[in-house]
N, C-alpha and C. Protein backbone atom coordinates (compact mmCIF):
# COMPACT_ATOMS: atom_id res chain seq x y z
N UNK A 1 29.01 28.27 -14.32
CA UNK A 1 27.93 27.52 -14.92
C UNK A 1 26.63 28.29 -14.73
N UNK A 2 25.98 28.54 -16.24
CA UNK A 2 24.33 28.99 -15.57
C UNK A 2 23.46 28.32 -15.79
N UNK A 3 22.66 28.07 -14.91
CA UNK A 3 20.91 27.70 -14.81
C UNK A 3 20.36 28.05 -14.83
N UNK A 4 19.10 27.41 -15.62
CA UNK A 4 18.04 28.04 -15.63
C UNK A 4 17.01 28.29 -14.65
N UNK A 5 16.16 29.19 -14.48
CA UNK A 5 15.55 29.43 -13.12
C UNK A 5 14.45 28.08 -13.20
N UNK A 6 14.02 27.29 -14.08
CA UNK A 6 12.96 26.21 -13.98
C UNK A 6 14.16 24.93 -13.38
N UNK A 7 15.15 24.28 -14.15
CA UNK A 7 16.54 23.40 -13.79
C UNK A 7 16.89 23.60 -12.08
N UNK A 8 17.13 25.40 -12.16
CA UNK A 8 17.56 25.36 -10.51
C UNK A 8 16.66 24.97 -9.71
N UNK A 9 15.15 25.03 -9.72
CA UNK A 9 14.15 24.90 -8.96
C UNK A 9 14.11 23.40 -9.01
N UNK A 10 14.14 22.85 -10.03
CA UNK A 10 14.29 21.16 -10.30
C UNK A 10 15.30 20.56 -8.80
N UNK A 11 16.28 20.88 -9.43
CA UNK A 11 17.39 20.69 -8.03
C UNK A 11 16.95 20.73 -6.83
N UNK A 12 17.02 22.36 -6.84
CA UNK A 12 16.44 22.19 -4.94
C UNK A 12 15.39 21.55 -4.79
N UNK A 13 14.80 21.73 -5.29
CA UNK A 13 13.63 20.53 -5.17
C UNK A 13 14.01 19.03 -4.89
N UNK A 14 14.73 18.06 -5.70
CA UNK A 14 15.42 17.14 -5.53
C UNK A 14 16.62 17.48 -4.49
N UNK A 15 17.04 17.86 -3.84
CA UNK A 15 18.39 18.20 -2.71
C UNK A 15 17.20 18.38 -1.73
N UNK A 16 15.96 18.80 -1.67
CA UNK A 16 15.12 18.78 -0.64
C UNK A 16 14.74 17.62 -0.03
N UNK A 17 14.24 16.81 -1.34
CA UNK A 17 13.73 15.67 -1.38
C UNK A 17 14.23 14.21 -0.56
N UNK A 18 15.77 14.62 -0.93
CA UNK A 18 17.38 13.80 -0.50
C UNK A 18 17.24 14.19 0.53
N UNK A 19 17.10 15.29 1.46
CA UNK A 19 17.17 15.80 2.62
C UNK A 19 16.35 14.90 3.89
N UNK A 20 14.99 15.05 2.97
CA UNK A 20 14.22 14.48 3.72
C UNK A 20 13.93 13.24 4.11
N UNK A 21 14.60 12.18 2.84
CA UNK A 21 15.02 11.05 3.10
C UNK A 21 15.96 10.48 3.68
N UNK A 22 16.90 11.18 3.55
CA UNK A 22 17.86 10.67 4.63
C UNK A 22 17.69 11.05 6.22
N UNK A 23 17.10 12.39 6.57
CA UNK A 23 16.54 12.15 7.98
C UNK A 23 14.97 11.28 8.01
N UNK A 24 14.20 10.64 7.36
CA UNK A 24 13.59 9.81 7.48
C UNK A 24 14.38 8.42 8.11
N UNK A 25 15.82 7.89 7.49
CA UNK A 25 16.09 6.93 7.54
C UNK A 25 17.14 7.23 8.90
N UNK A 26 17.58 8.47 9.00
CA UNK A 26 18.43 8.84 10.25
C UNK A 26 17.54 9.04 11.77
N UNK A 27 16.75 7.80 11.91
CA UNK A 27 15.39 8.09 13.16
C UNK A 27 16.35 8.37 14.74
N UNK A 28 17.50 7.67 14.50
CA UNK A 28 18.57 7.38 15.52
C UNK A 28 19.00 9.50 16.19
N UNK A 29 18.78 9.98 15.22
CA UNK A 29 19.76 11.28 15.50
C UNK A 29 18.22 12.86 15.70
N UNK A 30 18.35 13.36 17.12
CA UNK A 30 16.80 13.46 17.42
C UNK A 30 17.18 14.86 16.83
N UNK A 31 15.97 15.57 17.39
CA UNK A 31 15.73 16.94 16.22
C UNK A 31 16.34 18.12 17.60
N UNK A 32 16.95 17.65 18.50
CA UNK A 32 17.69 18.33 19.53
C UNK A 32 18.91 18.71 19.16
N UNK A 33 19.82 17.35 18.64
CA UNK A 33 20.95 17.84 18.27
C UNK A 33 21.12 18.10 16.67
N UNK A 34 20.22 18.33 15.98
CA UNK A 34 20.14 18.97 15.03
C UNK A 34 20.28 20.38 15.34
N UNK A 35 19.11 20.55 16.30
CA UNK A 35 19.11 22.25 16.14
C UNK A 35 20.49 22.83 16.90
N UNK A 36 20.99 22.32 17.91
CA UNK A 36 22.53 21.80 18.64
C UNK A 36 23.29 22.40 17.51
N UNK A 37 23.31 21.61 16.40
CA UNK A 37 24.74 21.29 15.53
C UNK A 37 24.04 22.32 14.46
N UNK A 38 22.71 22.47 14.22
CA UNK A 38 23.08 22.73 12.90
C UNK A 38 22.01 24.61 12.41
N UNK A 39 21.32 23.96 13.81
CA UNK A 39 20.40 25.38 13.87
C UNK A 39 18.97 25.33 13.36
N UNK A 40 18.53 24.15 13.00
CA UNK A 40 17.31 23.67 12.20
C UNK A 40 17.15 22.23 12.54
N UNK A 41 15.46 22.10 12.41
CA UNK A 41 15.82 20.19 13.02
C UNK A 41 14.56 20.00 11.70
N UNK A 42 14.14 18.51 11.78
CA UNK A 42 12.54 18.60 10.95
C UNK A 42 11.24 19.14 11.12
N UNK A 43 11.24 19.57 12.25
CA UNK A 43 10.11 20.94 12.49
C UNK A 43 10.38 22.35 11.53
N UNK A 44 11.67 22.51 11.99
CA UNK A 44 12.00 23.28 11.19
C UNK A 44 11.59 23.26 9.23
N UNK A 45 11.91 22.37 9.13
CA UNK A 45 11.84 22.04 7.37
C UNK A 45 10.47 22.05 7.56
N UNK A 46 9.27 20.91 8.30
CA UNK A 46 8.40 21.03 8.02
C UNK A 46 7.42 22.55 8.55
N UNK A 47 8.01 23.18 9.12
CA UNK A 47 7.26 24.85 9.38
C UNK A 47 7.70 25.45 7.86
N UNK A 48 8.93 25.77 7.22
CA UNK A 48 9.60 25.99 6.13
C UNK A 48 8.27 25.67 5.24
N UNK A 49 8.29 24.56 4.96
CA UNK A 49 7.17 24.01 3.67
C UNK A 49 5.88 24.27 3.81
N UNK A 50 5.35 24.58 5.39
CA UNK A 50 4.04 24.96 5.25
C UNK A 50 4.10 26.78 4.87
N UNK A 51 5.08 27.64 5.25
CA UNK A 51 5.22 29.22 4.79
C UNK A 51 5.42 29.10 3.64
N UNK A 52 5.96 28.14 2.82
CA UNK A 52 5.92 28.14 1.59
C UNK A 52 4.53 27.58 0.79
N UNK A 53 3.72 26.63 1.16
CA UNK A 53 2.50 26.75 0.94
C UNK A 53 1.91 27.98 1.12
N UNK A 54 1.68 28.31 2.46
CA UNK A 54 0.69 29.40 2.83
C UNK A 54 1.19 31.00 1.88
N UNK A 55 2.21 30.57 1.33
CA UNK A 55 2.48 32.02 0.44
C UNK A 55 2.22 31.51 -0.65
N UNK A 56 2.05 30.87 -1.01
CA UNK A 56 1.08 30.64 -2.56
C UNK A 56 -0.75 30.17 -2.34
N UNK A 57 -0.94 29.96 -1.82
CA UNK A 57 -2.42 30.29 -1.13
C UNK A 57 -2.64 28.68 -1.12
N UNK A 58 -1.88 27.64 -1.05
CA UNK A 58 -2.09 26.45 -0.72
C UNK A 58 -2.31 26.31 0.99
N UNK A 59 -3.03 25.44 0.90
CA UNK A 59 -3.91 24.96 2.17
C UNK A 59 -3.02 23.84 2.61
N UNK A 60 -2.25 23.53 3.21
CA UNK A 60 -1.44 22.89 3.86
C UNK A 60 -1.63 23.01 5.91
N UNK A 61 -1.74 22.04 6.51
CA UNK A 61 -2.07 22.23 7.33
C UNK A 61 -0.52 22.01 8.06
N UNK A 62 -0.40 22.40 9.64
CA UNK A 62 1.33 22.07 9.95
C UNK A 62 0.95 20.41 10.21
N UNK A 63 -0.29 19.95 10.52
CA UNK A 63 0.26 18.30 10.65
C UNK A 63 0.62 17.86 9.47
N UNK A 64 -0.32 18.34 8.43
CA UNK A 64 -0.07 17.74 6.76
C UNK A 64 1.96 18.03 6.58
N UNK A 65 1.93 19.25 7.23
CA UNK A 65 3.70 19.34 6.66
C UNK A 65 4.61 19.04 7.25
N UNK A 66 3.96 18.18 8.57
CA UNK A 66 5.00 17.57 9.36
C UNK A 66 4.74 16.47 9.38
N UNK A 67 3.76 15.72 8.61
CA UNK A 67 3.87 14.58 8.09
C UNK A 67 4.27 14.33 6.54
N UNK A 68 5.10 15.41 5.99
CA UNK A 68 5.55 15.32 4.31
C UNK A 68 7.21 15.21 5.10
N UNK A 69 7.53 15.62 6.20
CA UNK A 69 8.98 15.31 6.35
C UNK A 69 8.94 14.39 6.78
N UNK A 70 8.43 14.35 7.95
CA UNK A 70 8.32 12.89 8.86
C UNK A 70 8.00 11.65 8.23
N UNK A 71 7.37 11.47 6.80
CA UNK A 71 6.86 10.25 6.86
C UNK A 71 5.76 9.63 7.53
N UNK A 72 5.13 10.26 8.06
CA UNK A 72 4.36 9.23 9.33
C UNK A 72 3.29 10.50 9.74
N UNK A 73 2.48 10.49 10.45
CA UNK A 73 2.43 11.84 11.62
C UNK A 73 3.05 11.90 12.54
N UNK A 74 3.58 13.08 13.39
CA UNK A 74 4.28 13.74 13.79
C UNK A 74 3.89 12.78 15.04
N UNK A 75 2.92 12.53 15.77
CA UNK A 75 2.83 12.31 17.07
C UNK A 75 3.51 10.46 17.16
N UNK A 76 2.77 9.97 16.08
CA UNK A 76 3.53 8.12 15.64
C UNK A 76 5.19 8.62 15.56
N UNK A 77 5.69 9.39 14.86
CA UNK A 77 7.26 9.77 14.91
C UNK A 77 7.64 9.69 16.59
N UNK A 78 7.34 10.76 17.06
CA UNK A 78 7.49 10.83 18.30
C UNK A 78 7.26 9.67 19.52
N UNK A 79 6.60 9.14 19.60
CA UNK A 79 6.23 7.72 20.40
C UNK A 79 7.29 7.05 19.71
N UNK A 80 7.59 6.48 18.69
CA UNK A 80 8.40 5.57 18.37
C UNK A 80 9.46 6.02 18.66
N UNK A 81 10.02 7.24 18.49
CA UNK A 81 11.84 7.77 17.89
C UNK A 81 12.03 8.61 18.36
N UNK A 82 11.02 9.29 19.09
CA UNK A 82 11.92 11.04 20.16
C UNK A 82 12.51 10.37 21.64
N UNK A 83 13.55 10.53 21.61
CA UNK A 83 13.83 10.65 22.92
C UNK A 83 14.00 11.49 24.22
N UNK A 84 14.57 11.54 25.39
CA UNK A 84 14.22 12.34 26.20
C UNK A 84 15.66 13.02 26.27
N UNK A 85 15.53 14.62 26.17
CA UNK A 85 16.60 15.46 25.85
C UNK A 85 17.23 15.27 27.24
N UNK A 86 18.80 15.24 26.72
CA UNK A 86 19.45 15.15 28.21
C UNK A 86 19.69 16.71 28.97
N UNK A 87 20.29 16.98 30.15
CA UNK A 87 20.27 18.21 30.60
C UNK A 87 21.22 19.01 29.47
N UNK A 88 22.27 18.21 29.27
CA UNK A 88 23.30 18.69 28.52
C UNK A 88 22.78 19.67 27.01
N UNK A 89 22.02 18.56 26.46
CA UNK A 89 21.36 19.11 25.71
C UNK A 89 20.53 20.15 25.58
N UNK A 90 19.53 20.37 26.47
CA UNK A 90 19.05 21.57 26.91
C UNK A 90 19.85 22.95 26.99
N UNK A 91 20.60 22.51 27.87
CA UNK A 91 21.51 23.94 28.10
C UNK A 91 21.95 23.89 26.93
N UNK A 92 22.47 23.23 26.09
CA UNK A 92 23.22 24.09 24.59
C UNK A 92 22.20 24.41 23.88
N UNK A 93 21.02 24.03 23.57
CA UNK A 93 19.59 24.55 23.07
C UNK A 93 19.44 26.03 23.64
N UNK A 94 19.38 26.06 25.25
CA UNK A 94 19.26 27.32 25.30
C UNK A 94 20.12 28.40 25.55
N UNK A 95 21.34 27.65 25.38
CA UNK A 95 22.47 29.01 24.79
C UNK A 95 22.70 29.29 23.23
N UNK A 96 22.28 28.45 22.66
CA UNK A 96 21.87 28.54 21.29
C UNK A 96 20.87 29.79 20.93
N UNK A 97 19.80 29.55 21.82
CA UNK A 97 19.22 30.37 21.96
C UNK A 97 18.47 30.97 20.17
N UNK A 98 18.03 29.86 19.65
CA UNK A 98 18.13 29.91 18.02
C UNK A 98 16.31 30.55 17.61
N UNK A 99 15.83 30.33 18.84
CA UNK A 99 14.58 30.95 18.75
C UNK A 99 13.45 30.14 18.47
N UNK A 100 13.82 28.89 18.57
CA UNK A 100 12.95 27.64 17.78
C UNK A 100 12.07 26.84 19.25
């Protein structure tokens, strides 16, 4: 199947969008065992979207882009929904060693 380069951008764009909504609504699952399982958490996405601003000369600040994933600002996320990483967790973070 081919796409067009405007269609494909449509998509990821929307598969981004989906992304971000469903860890909006997933508050239960912290950004520890994301990076754990998957190598990326919502810091991640929201650092992602601000290099992608800052390479088109948009002014995006990192709270502005960690409040386009989060929903909220980053620090209200956190008080409500971060929890406290267990040891376990840690140590696979830092044998992960993912650089984050």
């Amino acid at each position: 199947m081919t796409i067009d380069d405007k269609t494909r951008t449509e998509l990821e764009a929307a598969v981004f969008r989906r992304l971000v909504e469903h860890l909006r609504s997933r508050t239960d699952v912290q950004n520890i065992e994301l990076m754990n399982l998957a190598g990326f958490c919502r810091n991640c996405l929201s650092n992602w979207l601000k290099e992608a601003a800052d390479a088109k000369g948009i002014g995006l600040s990192k709270d502005e882009s960690r409040e386009a994933v989060y929903g909220m600002p980053y620090e209200t996320w956190k008080a409500t929904y971060q929890g406290s990483a267990s040891a376990e967790q840690l140590a696979a973070m830092k044998k992960a060693s993912s650089g984050h």
